[in-house]
N, C-alpha and C. Protein backbone atom coordinates (compact mmCIF):
# COMPACT_ATOMS: atom_id res chain seq x y z
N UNK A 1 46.12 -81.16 0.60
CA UNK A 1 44.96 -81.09 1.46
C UNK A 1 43.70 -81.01 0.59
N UNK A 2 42.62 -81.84 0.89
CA UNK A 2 41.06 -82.03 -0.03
C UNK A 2 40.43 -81.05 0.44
N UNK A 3 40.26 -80.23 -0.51
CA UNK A 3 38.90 -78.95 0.17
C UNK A 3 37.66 -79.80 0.18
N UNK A 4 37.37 -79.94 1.76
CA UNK A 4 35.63 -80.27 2.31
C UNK A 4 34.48 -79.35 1.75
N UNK A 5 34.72 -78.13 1.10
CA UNK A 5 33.90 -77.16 0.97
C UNK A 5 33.47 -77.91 -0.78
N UNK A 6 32.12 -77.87 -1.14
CA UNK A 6 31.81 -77.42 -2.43
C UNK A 6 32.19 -76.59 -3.07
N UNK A 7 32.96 -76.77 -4.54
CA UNK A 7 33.82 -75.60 -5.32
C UNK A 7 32.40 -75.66 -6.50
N UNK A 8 32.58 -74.36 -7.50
CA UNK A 8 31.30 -74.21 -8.36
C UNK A 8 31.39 -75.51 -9.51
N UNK A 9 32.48 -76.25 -9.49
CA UNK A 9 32.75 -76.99 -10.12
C UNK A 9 31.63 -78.21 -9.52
N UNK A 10 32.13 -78.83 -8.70
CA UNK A 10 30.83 -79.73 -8.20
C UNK A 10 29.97 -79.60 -7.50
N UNK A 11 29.38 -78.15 -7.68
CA UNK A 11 28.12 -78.12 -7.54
C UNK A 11 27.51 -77.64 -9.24
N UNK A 12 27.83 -77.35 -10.19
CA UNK A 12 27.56 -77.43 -11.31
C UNK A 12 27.13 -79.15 -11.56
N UNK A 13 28.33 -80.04 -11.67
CA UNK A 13 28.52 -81.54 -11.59
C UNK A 13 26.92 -81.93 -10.57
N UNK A 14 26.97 -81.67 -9.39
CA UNK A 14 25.96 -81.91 -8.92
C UNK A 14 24.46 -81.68 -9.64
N UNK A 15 24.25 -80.55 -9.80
CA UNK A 15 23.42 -79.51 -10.50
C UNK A 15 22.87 -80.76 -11.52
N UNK A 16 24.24 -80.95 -13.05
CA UNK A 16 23.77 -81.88 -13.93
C UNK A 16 22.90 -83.36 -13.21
N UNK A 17 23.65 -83.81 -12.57
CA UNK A 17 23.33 -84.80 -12.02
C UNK A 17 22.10 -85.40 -12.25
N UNK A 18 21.75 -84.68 -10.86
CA UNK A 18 20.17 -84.34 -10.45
C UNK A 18 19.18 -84.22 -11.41
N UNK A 19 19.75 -83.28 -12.58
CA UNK A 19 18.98 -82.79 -13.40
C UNK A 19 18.45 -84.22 -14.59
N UNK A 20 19.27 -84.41 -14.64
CA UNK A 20 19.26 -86.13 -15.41
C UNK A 20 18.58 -87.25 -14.57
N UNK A 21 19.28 -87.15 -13.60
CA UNK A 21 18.68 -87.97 -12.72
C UNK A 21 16.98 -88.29 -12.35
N UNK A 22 16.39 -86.60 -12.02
CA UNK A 22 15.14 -86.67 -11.84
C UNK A 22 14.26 -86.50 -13.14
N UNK A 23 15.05 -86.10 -14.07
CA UNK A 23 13.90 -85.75 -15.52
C UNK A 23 13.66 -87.55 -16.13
N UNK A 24 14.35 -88.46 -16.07
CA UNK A 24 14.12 -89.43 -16.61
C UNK A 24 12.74 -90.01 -16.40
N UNK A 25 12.10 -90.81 -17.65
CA UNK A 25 11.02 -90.94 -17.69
C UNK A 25 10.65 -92.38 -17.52
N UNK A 26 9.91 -93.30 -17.18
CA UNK A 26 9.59 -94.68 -17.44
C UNK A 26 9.73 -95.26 -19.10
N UNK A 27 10.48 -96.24 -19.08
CA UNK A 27 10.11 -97.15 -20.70
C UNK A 27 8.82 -97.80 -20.81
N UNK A 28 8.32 -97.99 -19.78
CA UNK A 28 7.13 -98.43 -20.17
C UNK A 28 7.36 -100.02 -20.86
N UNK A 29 8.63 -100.36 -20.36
CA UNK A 29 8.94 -102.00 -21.04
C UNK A 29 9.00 -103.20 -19.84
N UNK A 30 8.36 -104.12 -20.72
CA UNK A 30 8.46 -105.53 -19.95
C UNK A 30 9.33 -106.11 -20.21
N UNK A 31 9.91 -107.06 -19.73
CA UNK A 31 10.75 -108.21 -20.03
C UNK A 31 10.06 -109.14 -19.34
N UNK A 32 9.47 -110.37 -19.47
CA UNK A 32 8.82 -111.85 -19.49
C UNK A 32 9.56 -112.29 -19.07
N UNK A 33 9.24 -113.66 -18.29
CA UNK A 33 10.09 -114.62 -17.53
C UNK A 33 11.16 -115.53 -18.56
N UNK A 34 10.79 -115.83 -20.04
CA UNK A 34 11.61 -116.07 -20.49
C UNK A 34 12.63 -115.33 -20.67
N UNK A 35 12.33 -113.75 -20.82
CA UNK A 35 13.53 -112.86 -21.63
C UNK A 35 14.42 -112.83 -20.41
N UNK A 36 13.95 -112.41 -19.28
CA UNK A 36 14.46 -112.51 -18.25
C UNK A 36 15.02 -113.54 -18.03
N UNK A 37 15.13 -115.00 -18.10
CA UNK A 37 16.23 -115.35 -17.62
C UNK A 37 16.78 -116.10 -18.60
N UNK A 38 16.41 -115.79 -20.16
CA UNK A 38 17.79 -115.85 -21.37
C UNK A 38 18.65 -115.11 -21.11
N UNK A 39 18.06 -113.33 -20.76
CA UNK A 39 19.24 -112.38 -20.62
C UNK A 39 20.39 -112.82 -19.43
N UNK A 40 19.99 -113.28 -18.28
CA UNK A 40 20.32 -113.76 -17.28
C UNK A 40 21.36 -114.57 -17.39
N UNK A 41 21.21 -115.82 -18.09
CA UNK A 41 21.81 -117.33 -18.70
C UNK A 41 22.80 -116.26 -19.76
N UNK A 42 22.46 -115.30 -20.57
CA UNK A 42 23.87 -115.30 -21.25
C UNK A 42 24.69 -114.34 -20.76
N UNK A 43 24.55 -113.46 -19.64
CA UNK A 43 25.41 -112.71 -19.11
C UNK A 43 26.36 -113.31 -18.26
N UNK A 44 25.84 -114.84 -17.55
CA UNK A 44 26.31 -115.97 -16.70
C UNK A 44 27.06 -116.58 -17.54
N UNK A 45 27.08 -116.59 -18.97
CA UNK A 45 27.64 -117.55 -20.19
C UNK A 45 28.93 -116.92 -20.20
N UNK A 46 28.95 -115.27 -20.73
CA UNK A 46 29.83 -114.14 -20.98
C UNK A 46 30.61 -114.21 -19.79
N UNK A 47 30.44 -114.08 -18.59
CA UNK A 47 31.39 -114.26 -17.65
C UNK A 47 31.88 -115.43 -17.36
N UNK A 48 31.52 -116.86 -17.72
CA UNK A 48 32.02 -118.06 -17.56
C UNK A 48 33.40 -117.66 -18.42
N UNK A 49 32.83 -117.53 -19.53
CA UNK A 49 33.77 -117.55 -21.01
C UNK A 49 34.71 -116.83 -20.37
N UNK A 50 34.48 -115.64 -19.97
CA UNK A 50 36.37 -114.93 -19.73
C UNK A 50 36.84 -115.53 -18.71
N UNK A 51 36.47 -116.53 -17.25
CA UNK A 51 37.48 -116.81 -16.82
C UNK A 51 37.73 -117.82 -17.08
N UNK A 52 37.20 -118.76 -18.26
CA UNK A 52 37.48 -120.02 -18.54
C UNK A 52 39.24 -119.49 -19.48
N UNK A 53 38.99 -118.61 -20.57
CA UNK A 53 39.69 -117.78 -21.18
C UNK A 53 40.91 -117.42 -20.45
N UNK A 54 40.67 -117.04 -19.74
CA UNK A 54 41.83 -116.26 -18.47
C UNK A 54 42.56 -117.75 -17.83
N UNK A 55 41.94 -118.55 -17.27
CA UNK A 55 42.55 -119.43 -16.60
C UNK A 55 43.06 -120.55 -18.11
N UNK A 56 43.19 -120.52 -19.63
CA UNK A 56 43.60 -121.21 -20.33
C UNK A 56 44.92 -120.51 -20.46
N UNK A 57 44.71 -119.36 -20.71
CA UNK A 57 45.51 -118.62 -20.90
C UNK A 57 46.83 -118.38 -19.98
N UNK A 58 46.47 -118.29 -18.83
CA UNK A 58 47.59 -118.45 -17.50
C UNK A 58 47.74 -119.34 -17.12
N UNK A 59 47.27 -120.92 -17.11
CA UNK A 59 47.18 -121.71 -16.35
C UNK A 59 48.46 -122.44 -16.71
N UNK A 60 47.54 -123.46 -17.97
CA UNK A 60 48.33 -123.60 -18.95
C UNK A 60 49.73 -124.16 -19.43
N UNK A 61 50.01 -122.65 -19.71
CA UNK A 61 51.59 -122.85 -19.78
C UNK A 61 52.36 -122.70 -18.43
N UNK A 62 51.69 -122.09 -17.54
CA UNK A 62 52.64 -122.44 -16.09
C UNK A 62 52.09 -123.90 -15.29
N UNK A 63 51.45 -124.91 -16.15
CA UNK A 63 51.12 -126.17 -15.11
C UNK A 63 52.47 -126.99 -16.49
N UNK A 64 52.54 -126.16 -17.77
CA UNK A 64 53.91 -127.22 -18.98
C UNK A 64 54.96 -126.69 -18.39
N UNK A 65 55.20 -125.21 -17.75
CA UNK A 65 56.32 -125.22 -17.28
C UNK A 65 56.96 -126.37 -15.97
N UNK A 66 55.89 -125.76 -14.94
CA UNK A 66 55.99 -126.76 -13.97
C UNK A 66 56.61 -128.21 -14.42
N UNK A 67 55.79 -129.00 -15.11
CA UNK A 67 55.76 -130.38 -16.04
C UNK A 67 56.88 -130.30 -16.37
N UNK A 68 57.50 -129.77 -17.14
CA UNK A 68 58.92 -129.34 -17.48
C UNK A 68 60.09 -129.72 -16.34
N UNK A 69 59.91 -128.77 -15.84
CA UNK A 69 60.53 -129.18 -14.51
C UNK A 69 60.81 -129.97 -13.40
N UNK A 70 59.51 -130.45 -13.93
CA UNK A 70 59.72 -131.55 -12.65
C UNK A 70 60.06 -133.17 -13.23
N UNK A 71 60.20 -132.99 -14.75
CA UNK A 71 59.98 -134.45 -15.37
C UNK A 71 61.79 -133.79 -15.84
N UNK A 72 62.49 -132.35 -15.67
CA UNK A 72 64.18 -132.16 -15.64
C UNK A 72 64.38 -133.11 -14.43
N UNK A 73 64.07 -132.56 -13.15
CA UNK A 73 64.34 -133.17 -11.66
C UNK A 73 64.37 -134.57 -12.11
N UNK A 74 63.53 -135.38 -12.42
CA UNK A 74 63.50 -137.22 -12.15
C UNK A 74 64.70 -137.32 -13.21
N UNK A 75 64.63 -136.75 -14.22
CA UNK A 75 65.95 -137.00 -15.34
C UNK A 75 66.86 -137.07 -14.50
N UNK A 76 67.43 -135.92 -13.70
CA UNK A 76 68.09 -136.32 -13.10
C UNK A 76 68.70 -137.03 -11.76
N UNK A 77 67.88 -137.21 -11.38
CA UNK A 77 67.64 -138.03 -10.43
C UNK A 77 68.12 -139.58 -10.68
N UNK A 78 67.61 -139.95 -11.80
CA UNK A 78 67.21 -141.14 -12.87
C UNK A 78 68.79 -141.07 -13.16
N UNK A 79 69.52 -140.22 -13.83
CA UNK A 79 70.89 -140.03 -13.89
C UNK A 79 71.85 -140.63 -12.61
N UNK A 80 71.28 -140.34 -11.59
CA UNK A 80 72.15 -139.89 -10.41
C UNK A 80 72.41 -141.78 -9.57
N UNK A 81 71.04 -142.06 -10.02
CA UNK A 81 70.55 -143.46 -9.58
C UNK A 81 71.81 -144.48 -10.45
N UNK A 82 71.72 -144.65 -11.85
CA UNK A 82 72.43 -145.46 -12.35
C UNK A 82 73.97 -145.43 -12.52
């Protein structure tokens, strides 16, 4: 059963929170329309790359397995014919 009640534990946790939360100060920084959308373009780059990565990686060898298999089947097939 989840105790609904606040334990001193997260209200300490809370406590920090807040405390971080509201003391933070402005950077006082720009980013420009170029920086802005270089940063943009290579975070869009970085995520292309891993599922291009991911789908070489898995794809792949289960579209040679497949291939495999299906060029066994006509073998025999091709067998069965003559």
């Amino acid at each position: 059963m989840r105790p609904t009640h606040l334990t001193p534990t997260h209200t300490v946790n809370l406590g920090l929170f807040l405390m971080f939360f509201l003391s933070a100060t402005p950077a006082h920084a720009y980013i420009g329309p170029g920086l802005g959308v270089g940063g943009t373009i290579v975070v869009l780059v970085v995520i292309l790359s891993l599922i291009l990565a991911f789908y070489a990686i898995v794809w792949f060898p289960i579209k040679r397995r497949l291939k495999a298999k299906s060029e066994a089947k006509q073998a025999q097939v091709d067998q069965a014919d003559s």
